[in-house]
PDB file of N, CA and C in Angstrom:
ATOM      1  N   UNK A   1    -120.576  69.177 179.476  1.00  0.00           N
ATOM      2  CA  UNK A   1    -121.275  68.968 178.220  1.00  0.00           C
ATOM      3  C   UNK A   1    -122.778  68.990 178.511  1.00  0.00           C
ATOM      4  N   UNK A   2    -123.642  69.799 177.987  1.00  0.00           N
ATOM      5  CA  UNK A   2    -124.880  69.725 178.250  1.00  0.00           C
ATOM      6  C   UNK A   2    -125.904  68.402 177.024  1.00  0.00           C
ATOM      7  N   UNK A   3    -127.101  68.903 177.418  1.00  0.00           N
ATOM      8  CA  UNK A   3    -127.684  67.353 177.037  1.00  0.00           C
ATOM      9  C   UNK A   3    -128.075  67.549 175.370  1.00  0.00           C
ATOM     10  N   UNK A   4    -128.331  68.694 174.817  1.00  0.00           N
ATOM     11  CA  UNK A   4    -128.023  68.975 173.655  1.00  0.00           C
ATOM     12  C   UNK A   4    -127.091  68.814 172.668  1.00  0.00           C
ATOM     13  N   UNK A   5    -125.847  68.851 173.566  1.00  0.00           N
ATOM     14  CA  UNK A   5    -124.466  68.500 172.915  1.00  0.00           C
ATOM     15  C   UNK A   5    -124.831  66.894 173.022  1.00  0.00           C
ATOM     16  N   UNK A   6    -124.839  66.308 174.303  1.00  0.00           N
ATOM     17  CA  UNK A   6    -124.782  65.048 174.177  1.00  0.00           C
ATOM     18  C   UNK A   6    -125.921  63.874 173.218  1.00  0.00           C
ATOM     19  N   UNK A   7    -126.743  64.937 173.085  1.00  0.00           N
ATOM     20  CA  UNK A   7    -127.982  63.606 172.419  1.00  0.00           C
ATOM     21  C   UNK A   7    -127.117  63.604 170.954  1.00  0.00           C
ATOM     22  N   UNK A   8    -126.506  65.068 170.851  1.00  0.00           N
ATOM     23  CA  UNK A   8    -125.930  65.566 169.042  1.00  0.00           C
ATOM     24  C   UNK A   8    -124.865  64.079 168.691  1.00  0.00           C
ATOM     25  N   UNK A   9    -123.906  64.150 169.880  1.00  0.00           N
ATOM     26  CA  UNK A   9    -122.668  63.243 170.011  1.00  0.00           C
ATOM     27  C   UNK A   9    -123.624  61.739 169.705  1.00  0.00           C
ATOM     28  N   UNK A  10    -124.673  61.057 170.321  1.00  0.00           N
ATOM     29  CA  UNK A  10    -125.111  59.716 170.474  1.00  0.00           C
ATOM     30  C   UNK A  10    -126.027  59.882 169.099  1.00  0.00           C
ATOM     31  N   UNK A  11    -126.417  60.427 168.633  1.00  0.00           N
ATOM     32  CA  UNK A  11    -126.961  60.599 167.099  1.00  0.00           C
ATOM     33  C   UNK A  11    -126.072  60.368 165.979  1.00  0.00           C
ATOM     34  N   UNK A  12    -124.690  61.191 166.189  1.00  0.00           N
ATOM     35  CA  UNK A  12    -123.938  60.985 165.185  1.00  0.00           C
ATOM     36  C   UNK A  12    -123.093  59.501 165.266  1.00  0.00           C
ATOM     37  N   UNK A  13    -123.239  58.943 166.714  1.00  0.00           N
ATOM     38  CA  UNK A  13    -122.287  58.001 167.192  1.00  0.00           C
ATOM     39  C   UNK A  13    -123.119  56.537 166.351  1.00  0.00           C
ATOM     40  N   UNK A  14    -124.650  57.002 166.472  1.00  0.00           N
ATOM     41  CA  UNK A  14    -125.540  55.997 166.073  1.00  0.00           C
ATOM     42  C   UNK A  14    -125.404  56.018 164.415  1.00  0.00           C
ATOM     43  N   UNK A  15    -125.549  57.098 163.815  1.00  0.00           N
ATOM     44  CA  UNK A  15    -125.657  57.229 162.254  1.00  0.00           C
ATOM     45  C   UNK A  15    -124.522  55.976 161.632  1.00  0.00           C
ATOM     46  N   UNK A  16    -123.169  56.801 162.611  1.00  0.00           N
ATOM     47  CA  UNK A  16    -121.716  56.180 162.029  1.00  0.00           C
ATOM     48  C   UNK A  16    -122.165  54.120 161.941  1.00  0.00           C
ATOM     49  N   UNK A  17    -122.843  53.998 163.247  1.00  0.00           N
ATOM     50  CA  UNK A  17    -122.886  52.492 163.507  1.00  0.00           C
ATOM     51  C   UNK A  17    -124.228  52.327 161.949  1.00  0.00           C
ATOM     52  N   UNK A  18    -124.984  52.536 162.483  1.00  0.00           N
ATOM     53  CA  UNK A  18    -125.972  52.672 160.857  1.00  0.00           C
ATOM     54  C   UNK A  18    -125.522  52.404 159.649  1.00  0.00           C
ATOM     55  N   UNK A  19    -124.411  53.342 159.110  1.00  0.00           N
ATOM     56  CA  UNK A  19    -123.999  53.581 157.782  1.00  0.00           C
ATOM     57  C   UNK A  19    -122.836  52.244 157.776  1.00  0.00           C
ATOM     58  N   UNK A  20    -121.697  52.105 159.088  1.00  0.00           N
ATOM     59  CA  UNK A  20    -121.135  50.872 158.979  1.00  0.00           C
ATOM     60  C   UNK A  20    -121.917  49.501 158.592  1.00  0.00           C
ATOM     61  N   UNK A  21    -123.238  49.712 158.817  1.00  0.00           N
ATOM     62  CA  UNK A  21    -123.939  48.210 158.969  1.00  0.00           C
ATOM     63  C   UNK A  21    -124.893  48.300 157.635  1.00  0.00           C
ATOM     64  N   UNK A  22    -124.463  49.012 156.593  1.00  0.00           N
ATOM     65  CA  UNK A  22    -124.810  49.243 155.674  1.00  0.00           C
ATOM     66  C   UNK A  22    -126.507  49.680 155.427  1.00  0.00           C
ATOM     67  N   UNK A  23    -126.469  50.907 156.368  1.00  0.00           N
ATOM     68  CA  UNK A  23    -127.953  51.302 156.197  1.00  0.00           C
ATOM     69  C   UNK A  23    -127.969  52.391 155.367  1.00  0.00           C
ATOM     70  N   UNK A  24    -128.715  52.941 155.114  1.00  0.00           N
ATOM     71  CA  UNK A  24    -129.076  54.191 154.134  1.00  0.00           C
ATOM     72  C   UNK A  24    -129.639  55.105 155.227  1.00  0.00           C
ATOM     73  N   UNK A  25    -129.323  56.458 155.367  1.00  0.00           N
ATOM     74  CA  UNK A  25    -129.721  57.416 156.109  1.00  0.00           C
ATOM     75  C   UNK A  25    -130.533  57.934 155.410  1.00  0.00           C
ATOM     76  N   UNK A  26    -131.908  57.908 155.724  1.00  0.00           N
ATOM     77  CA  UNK A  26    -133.177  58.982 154.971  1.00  0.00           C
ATOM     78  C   UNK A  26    -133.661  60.322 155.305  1.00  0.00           C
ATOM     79  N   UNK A  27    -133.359  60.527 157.164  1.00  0.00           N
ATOM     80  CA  UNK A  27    -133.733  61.544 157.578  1.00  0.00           C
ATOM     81  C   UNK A  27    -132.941  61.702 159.014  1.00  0.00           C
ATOM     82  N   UNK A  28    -133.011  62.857 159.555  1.00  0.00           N
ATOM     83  CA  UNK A  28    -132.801  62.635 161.021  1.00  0.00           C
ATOM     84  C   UNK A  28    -133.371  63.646 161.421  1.00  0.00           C
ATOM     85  N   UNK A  29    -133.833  63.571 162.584  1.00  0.00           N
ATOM     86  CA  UNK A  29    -134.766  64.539 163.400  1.00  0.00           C
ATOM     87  C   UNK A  29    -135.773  64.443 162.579  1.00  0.00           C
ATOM     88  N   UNK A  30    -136.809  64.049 162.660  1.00  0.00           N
ATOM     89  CA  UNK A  30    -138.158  64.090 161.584  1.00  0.00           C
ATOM     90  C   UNK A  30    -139.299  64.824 162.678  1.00  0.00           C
ATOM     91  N   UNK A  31    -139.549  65.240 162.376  1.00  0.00           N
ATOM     92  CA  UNK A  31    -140.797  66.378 163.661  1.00  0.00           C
ATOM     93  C   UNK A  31    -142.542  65.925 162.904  1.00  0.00           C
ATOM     94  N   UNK A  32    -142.876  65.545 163.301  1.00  0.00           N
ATOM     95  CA  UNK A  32    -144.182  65.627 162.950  1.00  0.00           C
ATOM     96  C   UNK A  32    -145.224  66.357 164.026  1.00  0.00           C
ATOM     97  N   UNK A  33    -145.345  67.692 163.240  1.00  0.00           N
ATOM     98  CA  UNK A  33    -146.005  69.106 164.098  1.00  0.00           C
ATOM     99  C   UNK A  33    -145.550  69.522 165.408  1.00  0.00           C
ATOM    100  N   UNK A  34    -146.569  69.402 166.194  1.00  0.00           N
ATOM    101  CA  UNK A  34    -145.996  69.448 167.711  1.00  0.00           C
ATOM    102  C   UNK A  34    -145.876  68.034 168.056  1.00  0.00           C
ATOM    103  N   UNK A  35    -146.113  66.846 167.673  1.00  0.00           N
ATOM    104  CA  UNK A  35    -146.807  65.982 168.487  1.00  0.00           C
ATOM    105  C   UNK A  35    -145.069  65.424 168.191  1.00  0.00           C
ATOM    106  N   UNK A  36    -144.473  64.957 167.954  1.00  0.00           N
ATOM    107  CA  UNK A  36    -143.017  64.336 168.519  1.00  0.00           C
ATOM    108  C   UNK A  36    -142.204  64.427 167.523  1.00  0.00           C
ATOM    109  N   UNK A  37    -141.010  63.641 167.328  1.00  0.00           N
ATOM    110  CA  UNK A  37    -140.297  63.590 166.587  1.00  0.00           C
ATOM    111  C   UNK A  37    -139.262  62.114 166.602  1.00  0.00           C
ATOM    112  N   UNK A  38    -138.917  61.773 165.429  1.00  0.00           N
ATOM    113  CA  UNK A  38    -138.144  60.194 164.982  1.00  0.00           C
ATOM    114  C   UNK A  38    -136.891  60.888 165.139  1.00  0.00           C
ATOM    115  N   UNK A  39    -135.809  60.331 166.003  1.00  0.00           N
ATOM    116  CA  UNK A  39    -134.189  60.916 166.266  1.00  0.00           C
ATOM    117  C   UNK A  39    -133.672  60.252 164.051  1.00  0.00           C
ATOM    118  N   UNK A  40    -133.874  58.992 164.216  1.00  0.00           N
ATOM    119  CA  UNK A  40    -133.491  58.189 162.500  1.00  0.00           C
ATOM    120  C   UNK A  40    -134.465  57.807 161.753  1.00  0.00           C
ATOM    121  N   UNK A  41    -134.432  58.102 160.683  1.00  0.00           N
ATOM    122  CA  UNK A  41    -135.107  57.054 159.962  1.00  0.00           C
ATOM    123  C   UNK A  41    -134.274  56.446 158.564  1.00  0.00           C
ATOM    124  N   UNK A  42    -134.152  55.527 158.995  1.00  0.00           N
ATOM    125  CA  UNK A  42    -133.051  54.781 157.842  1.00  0.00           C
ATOM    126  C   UNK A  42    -133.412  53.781 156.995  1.00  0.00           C
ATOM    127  N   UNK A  43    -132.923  52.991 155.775  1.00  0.00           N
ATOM    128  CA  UNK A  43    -133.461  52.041 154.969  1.00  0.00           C
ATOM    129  C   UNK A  43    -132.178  50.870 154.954  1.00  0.00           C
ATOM    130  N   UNK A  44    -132.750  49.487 155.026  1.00  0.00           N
ATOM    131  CA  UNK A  44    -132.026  48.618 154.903  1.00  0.00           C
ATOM    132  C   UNK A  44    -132.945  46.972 154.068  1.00  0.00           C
ATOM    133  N   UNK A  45    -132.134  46.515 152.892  1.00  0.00           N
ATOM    134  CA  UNK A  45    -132.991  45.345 153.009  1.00  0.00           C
ATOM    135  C   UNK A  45    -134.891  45.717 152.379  1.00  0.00           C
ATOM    136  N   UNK A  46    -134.585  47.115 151.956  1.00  0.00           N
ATOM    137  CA  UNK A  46    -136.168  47.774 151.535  1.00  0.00           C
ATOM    138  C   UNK A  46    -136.927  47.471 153.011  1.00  0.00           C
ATOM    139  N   UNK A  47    -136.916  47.712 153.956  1.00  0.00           N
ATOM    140  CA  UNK A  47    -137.519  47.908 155.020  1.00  0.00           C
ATOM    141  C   UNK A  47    -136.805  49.300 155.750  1.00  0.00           C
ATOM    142  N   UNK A  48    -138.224  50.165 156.063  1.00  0.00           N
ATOM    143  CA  UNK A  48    -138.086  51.502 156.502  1.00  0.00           C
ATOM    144  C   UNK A  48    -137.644  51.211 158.197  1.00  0.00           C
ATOM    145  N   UNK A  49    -136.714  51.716 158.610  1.00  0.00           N
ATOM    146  CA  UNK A  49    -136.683  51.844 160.235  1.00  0.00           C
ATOM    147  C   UNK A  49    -136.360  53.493 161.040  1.00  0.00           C
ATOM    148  N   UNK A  50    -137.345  53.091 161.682  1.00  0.00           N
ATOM    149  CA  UNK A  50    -137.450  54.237 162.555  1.00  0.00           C
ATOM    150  C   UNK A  50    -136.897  53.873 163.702  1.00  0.00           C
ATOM    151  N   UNK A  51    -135.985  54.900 164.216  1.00  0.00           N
ATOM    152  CA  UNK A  51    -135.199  54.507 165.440  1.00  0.00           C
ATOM    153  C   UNK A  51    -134.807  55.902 166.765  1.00  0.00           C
ATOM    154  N   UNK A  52    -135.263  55.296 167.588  1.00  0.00           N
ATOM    155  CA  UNK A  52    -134.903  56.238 168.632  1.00  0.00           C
ATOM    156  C   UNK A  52    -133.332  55.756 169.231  1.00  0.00           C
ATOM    157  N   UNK A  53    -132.779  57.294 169.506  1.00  0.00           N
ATOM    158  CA  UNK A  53    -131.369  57.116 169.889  1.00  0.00           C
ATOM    159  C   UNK A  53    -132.166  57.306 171.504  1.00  0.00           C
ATOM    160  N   UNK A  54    -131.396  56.369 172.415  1.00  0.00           N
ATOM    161  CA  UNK A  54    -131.448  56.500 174.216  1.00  0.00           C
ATOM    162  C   UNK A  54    -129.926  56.592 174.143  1.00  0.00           C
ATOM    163  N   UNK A  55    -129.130  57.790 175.397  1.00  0.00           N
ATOM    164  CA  UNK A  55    -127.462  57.887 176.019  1.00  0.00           C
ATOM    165  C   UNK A  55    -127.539  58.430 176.960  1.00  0.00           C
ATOM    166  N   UNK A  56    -127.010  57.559 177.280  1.00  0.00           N
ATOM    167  CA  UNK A  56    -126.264  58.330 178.639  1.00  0.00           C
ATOM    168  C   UNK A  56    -124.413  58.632 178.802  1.00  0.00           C
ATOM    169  N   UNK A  57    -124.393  59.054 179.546  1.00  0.00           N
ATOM    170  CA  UNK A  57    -122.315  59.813 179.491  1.00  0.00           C
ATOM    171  C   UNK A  57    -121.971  58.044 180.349  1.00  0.00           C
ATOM    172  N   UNK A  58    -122.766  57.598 181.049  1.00  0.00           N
ATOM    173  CA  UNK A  58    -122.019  56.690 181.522  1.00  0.00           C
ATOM    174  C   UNK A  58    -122.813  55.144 182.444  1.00  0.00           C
ATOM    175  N   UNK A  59    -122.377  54.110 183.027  1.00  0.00           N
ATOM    176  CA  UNK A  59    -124.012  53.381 183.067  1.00  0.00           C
ATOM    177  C   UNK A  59    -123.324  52.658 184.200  1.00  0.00           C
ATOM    178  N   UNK A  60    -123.114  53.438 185.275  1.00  0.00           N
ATOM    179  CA  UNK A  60    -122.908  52.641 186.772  1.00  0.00           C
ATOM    180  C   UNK A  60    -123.985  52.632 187.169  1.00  0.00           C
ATOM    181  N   UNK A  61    -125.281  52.598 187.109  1.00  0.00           N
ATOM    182  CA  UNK A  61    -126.869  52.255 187.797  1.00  0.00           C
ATOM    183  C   UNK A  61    -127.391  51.639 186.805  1.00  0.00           C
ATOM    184  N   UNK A  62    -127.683  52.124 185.743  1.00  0.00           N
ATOM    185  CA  UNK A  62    -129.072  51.503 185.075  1.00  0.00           C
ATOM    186  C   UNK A  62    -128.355  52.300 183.422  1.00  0.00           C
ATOM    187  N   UNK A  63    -129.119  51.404 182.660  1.00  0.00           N
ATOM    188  CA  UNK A  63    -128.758  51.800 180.785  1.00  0.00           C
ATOM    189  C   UNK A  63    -129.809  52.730 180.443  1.00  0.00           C
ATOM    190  N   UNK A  64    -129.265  52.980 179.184  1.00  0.00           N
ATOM    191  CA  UNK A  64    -130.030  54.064 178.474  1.00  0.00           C
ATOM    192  C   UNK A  64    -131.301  53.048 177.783  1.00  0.00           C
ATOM    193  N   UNK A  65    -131.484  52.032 177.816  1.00  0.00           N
ATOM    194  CA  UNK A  65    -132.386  51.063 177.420  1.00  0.00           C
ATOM    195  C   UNK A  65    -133.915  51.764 178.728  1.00  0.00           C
ATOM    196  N   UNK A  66    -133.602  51.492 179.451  1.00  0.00           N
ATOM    197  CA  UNK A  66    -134.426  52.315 180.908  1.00  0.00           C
ATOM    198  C   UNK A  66    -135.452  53.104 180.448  1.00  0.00           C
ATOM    199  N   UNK A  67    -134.804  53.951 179.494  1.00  0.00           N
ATOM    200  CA  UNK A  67    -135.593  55.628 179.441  1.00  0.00           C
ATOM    201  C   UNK A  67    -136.395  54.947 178.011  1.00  0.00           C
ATOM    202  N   UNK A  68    -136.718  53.922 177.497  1.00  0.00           N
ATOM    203  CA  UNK A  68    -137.763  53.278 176.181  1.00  0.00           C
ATOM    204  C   UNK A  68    -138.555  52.662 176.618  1.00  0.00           C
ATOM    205  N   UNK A  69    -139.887  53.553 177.085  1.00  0.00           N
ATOM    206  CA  UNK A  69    -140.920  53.012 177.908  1.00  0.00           C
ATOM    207  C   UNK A  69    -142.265  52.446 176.664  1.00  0.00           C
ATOM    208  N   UNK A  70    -143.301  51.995 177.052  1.00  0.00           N
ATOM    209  CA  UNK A  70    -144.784  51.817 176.057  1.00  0.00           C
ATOM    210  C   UNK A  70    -144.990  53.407 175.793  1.00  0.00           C
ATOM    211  N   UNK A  71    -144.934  54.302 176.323  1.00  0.00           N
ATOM    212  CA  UNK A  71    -145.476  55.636 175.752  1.00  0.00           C
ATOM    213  C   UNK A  71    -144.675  56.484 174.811  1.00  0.00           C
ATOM    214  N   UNK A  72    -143.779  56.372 174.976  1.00  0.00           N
ATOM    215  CA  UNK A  72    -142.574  56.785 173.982  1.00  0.00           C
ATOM    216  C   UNK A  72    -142.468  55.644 172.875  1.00  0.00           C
ATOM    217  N   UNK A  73    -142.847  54.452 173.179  1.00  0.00           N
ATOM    218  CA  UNK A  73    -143.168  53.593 171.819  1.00  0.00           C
ATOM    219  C   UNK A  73    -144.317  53.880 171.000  1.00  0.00           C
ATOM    220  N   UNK A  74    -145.274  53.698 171.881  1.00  0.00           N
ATOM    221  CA  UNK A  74    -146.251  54.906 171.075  1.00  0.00           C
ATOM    222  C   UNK A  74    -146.402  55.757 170.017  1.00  0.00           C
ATOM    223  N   UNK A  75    -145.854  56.389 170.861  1.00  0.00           N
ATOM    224  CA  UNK A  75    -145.558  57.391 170.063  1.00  0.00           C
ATOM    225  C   UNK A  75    -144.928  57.693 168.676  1.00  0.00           C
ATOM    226  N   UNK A  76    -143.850  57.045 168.833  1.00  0.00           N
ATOM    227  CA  UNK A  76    -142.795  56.570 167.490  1.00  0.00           C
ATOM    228  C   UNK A  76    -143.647  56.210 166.634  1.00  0.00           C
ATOM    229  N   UNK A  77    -144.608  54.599 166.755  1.00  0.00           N
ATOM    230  CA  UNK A  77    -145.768  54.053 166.174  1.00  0.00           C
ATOM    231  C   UNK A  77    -146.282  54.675 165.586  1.00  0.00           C
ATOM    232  N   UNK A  78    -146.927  55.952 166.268  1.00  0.00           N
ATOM    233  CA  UNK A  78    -147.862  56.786 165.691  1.00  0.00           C
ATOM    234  C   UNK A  78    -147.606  57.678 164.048  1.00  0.00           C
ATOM    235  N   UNK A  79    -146.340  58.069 164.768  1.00  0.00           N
ATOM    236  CA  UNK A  79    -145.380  59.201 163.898  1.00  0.00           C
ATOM    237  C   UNK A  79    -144.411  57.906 162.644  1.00  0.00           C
ATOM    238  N   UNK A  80    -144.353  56.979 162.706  1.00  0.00           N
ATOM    239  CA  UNK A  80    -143.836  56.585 161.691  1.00  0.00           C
ATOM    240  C   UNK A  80    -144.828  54.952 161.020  1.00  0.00           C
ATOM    241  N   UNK A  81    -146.335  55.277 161.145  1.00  0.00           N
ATOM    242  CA  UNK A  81    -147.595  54.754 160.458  1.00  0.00           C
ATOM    243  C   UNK A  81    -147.531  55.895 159.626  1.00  0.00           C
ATOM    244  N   UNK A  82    -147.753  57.248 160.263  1.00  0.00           N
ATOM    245  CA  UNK A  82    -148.100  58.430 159.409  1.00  0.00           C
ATOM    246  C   UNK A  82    -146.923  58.659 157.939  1.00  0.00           C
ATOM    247  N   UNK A  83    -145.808  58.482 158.677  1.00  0.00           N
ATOM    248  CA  UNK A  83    -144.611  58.623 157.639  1.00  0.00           C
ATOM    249  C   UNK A  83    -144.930  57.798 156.645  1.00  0.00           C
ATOM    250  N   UNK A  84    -144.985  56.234 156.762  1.00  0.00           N
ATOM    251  CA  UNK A  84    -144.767  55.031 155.854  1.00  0.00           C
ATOM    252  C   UNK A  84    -145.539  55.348 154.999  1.00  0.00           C
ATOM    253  N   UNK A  85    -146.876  55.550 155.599  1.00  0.00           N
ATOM    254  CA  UNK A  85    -148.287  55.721 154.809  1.00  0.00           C
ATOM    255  C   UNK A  85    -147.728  56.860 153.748  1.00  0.00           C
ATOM    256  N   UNK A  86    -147.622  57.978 154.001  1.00  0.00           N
ATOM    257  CA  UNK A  86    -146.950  59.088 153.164  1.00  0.00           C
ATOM    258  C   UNK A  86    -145.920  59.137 152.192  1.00  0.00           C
ATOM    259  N   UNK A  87    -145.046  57.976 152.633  1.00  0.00           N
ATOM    260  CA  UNK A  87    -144.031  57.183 151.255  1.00  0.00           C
ATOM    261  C   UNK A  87    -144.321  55.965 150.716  1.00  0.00           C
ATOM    262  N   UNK A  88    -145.526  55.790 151.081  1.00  0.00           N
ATOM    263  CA  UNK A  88    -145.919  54.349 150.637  1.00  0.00           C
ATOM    264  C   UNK A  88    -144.440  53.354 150.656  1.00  0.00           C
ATOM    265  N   UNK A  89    -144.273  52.816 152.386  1.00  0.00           N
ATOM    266  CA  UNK A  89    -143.531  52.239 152.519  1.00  0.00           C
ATOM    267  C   UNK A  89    -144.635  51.443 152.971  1.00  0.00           C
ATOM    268  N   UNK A  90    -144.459  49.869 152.891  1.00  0.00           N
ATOM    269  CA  UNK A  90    -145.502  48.439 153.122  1.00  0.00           C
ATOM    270  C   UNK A  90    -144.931  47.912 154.383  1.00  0.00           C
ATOM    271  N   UNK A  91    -143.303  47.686 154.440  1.00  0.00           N
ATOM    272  CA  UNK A  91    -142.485  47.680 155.592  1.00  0.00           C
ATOM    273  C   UNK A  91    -141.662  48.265 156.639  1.00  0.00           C
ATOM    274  N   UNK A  92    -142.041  47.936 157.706  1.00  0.00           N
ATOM    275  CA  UNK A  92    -141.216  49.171 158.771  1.00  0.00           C
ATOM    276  C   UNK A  92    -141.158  48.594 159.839  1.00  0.00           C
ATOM    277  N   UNK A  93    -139.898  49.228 160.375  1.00  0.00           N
ATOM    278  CA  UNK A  93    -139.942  48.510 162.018  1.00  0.00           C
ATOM    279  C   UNK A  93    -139.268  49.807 162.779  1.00  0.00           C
ATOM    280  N   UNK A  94    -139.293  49.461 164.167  1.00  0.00           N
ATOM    281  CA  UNK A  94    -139.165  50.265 165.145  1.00  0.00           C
ATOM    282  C   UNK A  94    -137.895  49.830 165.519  1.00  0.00           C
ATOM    283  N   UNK A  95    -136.411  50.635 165.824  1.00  0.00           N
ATOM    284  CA  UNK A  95    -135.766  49.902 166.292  1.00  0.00           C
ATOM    285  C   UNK A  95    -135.307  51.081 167.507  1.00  0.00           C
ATOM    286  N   UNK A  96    -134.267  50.733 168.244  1.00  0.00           N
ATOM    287  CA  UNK A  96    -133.848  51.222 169.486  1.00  0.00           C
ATOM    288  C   UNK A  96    -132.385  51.206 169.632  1.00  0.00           C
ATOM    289  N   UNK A  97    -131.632  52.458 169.684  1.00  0.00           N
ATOM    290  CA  UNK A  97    -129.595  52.705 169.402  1.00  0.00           C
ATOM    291  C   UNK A  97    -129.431  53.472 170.796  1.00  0.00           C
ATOM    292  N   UNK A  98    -129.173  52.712 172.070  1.00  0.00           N
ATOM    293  CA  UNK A  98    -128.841  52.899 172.999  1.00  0.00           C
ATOM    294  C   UNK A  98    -127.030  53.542 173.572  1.00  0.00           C
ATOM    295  N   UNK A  99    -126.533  53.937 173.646  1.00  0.00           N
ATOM    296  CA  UNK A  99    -125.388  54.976 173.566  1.00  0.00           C
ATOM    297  C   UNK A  99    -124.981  54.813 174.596  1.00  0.00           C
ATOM    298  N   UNK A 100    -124.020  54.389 175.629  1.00  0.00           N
ATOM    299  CA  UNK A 100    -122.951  54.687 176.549  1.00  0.00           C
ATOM    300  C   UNK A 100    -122.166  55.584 176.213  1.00  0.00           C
ATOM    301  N   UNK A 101    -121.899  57.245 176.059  1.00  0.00           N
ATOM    302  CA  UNK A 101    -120.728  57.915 175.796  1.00  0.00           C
ATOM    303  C   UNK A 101    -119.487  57.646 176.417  1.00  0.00           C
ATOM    304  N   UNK A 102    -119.459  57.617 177.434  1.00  0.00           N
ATOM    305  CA  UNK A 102    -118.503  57.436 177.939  1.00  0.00           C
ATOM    306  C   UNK A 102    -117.146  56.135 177.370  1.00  0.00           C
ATOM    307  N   UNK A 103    -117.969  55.182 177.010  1.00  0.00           N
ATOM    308  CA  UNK A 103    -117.046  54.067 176.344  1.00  0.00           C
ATOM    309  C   UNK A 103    -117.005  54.100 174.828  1.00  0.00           C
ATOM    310  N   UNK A 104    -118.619  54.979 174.145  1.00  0.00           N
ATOM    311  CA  UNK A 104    -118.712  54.437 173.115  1.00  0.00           C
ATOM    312  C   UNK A 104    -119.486  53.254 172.579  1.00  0.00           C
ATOM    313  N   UNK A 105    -119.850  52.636 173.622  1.00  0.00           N
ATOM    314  CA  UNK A 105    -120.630  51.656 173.403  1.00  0.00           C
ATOM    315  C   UNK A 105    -121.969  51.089 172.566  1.00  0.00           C
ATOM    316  N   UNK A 106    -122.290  50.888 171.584  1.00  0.00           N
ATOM    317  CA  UNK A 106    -123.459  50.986 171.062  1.00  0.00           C
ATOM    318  C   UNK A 106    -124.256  49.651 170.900  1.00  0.00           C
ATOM    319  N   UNK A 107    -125.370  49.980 171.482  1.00  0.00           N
ATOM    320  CA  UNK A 107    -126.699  48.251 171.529  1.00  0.00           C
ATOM    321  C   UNK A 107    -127.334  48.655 170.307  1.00  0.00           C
ATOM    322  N   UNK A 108    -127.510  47.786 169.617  1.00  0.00           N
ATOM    323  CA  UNK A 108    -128.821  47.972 168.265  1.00  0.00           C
ATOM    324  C   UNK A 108    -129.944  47.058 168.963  1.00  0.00           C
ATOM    325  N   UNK A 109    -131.153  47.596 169.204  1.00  0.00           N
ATOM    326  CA  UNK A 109    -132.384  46.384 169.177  1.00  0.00           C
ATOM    327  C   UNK A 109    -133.380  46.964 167.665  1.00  0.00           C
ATOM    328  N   UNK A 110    -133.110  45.914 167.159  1.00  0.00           N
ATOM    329  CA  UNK A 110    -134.046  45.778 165.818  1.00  0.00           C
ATOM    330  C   UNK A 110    -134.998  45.500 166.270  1.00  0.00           C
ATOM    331  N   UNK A 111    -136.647  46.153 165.305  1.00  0.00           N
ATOM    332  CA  UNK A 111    -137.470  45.470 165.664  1.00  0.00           C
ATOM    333  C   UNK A 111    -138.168  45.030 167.011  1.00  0.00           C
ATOM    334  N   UNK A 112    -138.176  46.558 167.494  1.00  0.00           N
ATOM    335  CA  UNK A 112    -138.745  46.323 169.216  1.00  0.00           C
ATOM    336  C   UNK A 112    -140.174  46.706 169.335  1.00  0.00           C
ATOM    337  N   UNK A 113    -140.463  46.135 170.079  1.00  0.00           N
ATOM    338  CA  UNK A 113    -141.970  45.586 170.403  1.00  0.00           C
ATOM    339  C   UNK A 113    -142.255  45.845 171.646  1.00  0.00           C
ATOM    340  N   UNK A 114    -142.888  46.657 172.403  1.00  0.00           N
ATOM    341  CA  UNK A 114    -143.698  46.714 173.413  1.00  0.00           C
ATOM    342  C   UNK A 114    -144.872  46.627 174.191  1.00  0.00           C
TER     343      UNK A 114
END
């Protein structure tokens, strides 16, 4: 399975957990120009969340939590100030849907802060 297939699989694996937890799906893949792109952006509670999917196929060393550094938070920051501002959303948070494929496993961190 290449990593295209697999980010596709931990996106849809994340949506499903999303929509169970009664979120509203607004977008996925959101690109803003060259400069990056939001894997979710979903609504819950009238608060906008932007969320990066992290997976890996399997987690005998280290989690997919690992690969959500300050610069890749950043970044997100950047790209979903610009969004909110543009839907005149007042509330938003950053959250983080970490993926074990192999089990299925899914972490939600709401509201992450770096």
């Amino acid at each position: 399975m290449n990593n295209k297939i697999k980010g596709k699989l931990a996106e849809d694996l994340a949506i499903d957990f999303l929509k169970n937890n009664n979120f509203k799906i607004i977008e996925k893949n959101f690109k803003f120009h060259n400069y990056g792109e939001i894997d979710i952006i979903a609504e819950k509670n009238k608060i906008l969340n932007f969320i990066e999917v992290k997976s890996l196929t399997k987690s005998y060393y280290f989690l997919p939590e690992f690969h959500f550094d300050k610069a890749k938070f950043n970044k997100i920051y950047k790209i979903a100030s610009f969004y909110a501002n543009q839907k005149n959303y007042d509330k938003w948070i950053i959250s983080l849907i970490c993926v074990i494929l192999k089990t299925k496993q899914i972490n939600y961190y709401e509201n992450v802060k770096l």
